[in-house]
Protein backbone atom coordinates (compact mmCIF):
# COMPACT_ATOMS: atom_id res chain seq x y z
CA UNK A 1 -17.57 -6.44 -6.55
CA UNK A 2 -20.86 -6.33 -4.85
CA UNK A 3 -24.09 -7.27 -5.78
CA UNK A 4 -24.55 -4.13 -7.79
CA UNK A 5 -21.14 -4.80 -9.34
CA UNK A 6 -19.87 -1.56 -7.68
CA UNK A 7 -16.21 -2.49 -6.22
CA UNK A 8 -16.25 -2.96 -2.14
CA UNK A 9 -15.20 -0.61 0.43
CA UNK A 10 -13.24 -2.46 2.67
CA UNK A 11 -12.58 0.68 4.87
CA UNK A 12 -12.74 4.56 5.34
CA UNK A 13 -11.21 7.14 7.43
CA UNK A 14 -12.12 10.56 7.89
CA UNK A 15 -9.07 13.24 7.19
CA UNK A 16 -8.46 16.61 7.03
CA UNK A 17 -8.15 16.10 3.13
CA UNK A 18 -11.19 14.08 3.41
CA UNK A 19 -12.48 10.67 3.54
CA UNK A 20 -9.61 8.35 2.55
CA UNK A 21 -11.19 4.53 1.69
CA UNK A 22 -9.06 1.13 0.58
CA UNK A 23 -11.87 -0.46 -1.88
CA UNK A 24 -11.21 -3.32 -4.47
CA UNK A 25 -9.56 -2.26 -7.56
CA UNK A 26 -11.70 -2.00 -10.66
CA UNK A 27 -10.42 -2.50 -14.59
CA UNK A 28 -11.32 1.43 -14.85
CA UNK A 29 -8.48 2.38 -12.16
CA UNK A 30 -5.66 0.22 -14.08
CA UNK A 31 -5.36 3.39 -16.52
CA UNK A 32 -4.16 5.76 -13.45
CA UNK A 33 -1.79 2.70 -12.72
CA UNK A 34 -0.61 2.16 -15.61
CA UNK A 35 0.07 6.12 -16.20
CA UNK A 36 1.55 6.43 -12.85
CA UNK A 37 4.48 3.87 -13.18
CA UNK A 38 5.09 4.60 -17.16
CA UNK A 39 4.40 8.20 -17.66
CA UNK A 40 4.96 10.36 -14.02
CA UNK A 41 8.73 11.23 -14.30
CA UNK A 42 9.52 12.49 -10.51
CA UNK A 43 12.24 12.30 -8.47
CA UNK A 44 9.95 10.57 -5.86
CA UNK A 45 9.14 7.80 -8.09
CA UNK A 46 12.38 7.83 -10.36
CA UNK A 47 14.16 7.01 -6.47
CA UNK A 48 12.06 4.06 -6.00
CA UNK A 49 11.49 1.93 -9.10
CA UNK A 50 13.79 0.13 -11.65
CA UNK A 51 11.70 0.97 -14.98
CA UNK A 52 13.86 -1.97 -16.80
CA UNK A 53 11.62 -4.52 -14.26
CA UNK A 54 8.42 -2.62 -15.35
CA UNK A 55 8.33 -3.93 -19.17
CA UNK A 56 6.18 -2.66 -21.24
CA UNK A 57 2.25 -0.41 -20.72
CA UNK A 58 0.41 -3.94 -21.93
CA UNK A 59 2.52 -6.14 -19.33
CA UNK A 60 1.36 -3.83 -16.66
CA UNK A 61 -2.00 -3.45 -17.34
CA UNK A 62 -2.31 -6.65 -17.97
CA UNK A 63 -0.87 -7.43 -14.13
CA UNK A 64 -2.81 -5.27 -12.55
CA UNK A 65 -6.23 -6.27 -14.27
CA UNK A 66 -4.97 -9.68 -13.46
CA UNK A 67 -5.13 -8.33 -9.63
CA UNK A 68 -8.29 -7.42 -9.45
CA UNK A 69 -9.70 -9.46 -6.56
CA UNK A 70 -11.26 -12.77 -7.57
CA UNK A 71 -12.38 -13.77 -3.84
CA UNK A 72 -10.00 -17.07 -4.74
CA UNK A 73 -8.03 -17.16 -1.31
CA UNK A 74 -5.33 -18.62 -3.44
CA UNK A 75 -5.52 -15.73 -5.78
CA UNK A 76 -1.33 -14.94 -5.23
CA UNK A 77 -1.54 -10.35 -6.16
CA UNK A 78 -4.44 -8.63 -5.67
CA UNK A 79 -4.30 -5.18 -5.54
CA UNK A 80 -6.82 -2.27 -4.37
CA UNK A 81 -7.63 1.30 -4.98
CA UNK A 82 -7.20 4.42 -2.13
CA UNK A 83 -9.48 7.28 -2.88
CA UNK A 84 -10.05 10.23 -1.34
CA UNK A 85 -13.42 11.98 -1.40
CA UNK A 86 -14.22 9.82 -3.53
CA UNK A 87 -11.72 9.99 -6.32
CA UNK A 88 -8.87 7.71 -7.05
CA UNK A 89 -5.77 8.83 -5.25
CA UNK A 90 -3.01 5.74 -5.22
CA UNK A 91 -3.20 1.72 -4.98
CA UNK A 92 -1.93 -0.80 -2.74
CA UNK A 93 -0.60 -4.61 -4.00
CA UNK A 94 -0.17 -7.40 -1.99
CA UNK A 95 2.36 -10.16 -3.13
CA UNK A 96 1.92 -13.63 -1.35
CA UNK A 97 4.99 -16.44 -1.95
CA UNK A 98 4.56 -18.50 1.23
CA UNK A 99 2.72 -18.28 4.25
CA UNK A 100 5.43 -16.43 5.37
CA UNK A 101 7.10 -14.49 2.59
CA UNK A 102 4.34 -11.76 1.61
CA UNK A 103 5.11 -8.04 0.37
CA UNK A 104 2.76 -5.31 0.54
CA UNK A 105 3.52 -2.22 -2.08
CA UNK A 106 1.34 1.12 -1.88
CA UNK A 107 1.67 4.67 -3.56
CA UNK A 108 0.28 7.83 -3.24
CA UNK A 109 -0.33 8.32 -7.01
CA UNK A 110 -1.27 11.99 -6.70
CA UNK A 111 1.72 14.18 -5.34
CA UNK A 112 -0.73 16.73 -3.64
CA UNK A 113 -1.98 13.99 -1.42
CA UNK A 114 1.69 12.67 -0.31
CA UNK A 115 3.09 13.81 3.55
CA UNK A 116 -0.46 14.73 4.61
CA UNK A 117 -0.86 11.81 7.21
CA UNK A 118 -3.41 9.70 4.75
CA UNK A 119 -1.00 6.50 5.04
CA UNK A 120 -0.55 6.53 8.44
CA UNK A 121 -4.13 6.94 8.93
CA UNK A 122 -4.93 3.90 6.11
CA UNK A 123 -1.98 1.56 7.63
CA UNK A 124 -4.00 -0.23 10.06
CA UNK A 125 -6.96 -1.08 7.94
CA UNK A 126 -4.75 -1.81 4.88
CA UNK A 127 -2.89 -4.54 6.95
CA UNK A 128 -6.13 -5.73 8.71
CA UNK A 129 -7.47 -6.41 5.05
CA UNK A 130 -4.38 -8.36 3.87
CA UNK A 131 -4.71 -10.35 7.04
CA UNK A 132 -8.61 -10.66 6.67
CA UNK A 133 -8.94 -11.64 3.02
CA UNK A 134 -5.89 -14.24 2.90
CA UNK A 135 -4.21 -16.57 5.24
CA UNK A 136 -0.88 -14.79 5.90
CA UNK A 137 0.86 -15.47 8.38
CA UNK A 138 3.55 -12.89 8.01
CA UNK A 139 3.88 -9.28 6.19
CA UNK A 140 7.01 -8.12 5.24
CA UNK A 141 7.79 -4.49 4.53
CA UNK A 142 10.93 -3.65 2.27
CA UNK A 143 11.80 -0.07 2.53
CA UNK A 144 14.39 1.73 0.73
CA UNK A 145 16.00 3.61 3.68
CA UNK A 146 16.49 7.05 2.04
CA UNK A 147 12.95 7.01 1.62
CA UNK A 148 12.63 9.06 4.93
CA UNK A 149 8.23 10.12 4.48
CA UNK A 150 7.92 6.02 4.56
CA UNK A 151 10.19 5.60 6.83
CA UNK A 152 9.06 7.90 9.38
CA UNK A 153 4.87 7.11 9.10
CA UNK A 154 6.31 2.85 9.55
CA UNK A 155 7.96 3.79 12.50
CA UNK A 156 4.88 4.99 14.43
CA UNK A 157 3.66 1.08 14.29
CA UNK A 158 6.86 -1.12 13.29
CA UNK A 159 10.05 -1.61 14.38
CA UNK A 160 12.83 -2.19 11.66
CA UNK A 161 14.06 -5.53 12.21
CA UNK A 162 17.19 -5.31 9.84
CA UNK A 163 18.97 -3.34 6.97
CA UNK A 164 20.75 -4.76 4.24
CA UNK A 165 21.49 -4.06 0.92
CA UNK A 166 19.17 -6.52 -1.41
CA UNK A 167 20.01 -6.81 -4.78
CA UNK A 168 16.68 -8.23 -6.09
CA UNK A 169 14.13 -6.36 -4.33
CA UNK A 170 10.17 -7.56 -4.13
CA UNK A 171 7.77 -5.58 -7.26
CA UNK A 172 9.52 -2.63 -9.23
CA UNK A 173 11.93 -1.68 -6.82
CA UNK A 174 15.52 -1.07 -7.97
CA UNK A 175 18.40 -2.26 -6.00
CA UNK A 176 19.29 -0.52 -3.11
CA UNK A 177 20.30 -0.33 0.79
CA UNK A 178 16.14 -1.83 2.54
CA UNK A 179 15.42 -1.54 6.17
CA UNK A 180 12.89 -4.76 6.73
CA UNK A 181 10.07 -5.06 8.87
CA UNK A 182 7.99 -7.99 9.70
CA UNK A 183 4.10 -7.84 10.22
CA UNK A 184 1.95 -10.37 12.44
CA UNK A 185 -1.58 -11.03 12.93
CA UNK A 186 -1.63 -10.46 16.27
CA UNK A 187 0.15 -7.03 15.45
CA UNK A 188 -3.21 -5.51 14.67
CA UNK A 189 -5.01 -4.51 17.86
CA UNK A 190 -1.67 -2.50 18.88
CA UNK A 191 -2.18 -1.18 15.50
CA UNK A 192 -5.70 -0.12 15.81
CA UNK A 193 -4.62 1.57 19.44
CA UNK A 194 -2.00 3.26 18.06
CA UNK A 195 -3.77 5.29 15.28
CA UNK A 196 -6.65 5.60 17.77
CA UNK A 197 -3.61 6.95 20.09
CA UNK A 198 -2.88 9.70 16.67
CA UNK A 199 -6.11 10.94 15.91
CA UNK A 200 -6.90 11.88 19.73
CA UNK A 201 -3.65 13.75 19.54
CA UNK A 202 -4.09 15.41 16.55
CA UNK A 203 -8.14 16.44 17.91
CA UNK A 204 -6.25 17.59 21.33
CA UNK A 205 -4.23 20.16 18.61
CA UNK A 206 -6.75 21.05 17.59
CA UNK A 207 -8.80 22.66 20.48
């Protein structure tokens, strides 16, 4: 929170579907979280999660109020809100173990808003913040590998490093076959270049 005890923007991004921000989570976006992961019964989501890890409604509220950012370095899951124009669209977690062994979750909690670039336009400032708020050393992404829209944005900025079948996936995940992917500090200048590389593409389309 800020002085006025509104959360902090961290970052925004202009879009076609409008300006797309990461800002700190607030108590009042658990709900949408909470709804999301107990209540939305798509095949998107239904691919992705084990509900049997999920527990019960109170369990994860009370994790995700519990991940509302402190500003406590040590503070092990925070998690933050994505908007778009200004309304609440998905969340991101990050999961730190080690210096080394950190996960990063997001989703897209509003199916209109999925496939339309807004991650891949986000993924450089969501890893800068991770990297900027705690002292990571290294990210690592677990993908399930049927999960092709993921898959595909990654690929633009990280290379898949190896796939194997993990039985006890990071978060809510459910068992399955993961291509991994490690992050580095120093990854996030080629980062910045490559989405700057995007959006001049996308603006030469355009013309």
């Amino acid at each position: 929170m800020n002085s006025t005890g509104a959360p902090v923007v961290h970052a925004a991004v202009d879009t076609s579907r409008g300006t797309a921000a990461l800002r700190d989570l607030a108590a009042d976006d658990v709900d949408h979280i909470v709804a999301y992961l107990h209540d939305e019964r798509d095949e998107h989501l239904n691919s992705l999660i084990d509900r049997k890890k999920l527990r019960s409604r109170e369990e994860t509220r009370f994790r995700f109020l519990s991940a509302v950012r402190t500003g406590d370095i040590n503070q092990r899951h925070v998690a933050f809100a994505i908007t778009v124009a200004g309304r609440f669209a998905g969340f991101t977690n990050l999961v730190r173990y080690t210096p080394q062994d950190n996960y990063s979750h997001w989703h897209m909690t509003d199916p209109r808003l999925r496939a339309g670039g807004l991650s891949a336009a986000l993924y450089p400032y969501r890893i800068n913040l991770y990297f900027d708020l705690y002292p990571i050393e290294r990210l690592i992404h677990q993908t399930k590998t049927h999960n092709v829209g993921v898959n595909r944005m990654l690929d633009k900025y990280v290379p898949i490093a190896a796939t194997r079948y993990i039985e006890r996936p990071d978060g809510a995940a459910s068992a399955d076959e993961f291509h991994l992917r490690y992050v580095f500090r120093d990854d996030i200048p080629r980062f910045f270049a490559i989405v700057a590389g995007l959006s001049r593409n996308r603006r030469g389309g355009e013309r």
